[in-house]
C-alpha atoms as a PDB file:
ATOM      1  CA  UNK A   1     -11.041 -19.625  43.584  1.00  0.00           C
ATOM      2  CA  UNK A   2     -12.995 -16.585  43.383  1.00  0.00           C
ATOM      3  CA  UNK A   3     -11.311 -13.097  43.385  1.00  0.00           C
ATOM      4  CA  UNK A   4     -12.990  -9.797  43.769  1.00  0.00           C
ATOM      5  CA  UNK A   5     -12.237  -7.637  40.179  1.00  0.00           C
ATOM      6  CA  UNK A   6     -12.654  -3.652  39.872  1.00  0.00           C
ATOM      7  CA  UNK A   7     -13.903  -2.375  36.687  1.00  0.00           C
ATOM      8  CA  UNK A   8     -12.549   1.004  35.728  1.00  0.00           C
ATOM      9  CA  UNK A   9     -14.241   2.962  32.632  1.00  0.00           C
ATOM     10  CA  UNK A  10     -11.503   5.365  31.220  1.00  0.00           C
ATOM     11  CA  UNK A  11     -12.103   8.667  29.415  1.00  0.00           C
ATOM     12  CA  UNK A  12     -11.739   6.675  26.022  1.00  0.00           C
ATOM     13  CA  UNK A  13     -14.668   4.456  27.373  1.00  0.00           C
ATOM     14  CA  UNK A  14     -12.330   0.921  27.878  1.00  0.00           C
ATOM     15  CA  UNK A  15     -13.005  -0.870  30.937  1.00  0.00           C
ATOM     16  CA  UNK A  16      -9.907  -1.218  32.915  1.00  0.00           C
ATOM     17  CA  UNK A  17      -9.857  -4.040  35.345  1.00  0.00           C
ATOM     18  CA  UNK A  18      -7.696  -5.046  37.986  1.00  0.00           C
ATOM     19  CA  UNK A  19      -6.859  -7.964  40.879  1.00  0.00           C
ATOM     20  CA  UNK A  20      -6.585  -6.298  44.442  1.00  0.00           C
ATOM     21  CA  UNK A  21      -5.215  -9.710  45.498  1.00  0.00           C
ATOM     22  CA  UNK A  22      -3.326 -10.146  42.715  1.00  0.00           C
ATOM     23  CA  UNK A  23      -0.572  -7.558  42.591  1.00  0.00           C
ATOM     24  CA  UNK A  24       0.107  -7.172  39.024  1.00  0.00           C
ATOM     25  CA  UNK A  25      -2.518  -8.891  37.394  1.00  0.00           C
ATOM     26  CA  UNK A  26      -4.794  -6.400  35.296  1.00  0.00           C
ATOM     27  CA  UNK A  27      -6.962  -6.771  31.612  1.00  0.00           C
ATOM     28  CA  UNK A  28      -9.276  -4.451  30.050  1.00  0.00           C
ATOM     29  CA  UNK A  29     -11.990  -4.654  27.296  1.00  0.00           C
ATOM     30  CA  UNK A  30     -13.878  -2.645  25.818  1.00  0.00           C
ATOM     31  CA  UNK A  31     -17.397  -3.557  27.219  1.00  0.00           C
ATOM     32  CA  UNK A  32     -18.240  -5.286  31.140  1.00  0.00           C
ATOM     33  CA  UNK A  33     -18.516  -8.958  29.323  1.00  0.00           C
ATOM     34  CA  UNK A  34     -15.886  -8.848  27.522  1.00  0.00           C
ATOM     35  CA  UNK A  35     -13.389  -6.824  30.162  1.00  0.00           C
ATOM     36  CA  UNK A  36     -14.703 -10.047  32.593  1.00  0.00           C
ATOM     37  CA  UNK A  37     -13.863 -12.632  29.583  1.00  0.00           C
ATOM     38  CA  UNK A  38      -9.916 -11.208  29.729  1.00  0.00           C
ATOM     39  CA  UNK A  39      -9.746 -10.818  33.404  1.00  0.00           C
ATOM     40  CA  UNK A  40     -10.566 -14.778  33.643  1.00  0.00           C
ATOM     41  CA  UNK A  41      -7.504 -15.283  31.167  1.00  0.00           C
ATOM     42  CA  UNK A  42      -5.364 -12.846  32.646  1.00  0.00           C
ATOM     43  CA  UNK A  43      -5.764 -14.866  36.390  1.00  0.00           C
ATOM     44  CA  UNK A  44      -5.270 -17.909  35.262  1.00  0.00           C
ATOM     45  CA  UNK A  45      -2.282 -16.932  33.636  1.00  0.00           C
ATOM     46  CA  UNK A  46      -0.931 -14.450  36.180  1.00  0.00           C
ATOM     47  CA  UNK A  47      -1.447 -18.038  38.552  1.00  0.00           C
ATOM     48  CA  UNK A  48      -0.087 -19.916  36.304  1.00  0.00           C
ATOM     49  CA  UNK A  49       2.992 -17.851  35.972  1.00  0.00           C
ATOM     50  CA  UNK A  50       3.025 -17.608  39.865  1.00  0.00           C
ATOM     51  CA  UNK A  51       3.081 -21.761  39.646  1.00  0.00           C
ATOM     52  CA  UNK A  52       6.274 -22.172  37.220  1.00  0.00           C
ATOM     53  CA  UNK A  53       8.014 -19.757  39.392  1.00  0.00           C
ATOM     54  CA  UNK A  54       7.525 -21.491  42.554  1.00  0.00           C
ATOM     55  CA  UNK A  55       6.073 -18.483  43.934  1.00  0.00           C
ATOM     56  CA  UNK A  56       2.885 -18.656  46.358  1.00  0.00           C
ATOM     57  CA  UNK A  57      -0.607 -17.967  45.452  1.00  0.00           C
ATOM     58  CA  UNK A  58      -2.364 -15.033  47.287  1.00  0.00           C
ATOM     59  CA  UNK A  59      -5.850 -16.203  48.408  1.00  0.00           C
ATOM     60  CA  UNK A  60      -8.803 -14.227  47.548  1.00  0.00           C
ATOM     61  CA  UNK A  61      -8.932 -11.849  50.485  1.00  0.00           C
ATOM     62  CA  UNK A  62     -10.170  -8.809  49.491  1.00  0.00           C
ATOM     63  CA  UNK A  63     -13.693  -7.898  49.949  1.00  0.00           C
ATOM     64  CA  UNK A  64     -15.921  -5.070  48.868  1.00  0.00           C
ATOM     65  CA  UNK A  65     -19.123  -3.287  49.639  1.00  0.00           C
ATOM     66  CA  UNK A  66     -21.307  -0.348  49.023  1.00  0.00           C
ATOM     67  CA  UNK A  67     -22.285   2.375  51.589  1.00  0.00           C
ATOM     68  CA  UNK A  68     -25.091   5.278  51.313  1.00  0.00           C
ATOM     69  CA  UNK A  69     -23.769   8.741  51.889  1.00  0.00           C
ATOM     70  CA  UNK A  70     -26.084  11.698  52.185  1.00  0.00           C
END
């Protein structure tokens, strides 16, 4: 599966990132590789967890894009 992530720099300079379709599911790091290295482990265990409690998995719905504004 392939879920969209949004990376958040905070005034610290950690990169926050976090699962729209995944309500819940969040990891940080402290640069872009490694805050997408511990987003990959926090998925598969947020599905995992989602697995053991019987609970459905949301599909990867959410979709992004960039506009221009003037």
């Amino acid at each position: 599966m392939k879920y969209l992530v949004i990376f958040n720099k905070d005034e610290n300079g950690t990169i926050w990132v976090e699962v729209p379709d995944l309500p819940g599911c969040f990891s940080s790091g402290d640069t872009i590789d490694e805050a997408k290295k511990n987003v990959v482990e926090a998925i598969e265990l947020h599905i995992e967890g989602l697995r053991e409690e019987g609970r459905p998995i949301p599909a990867p719905e959410t979709q992004a894009d960039f506009v221009m504004v003037a």
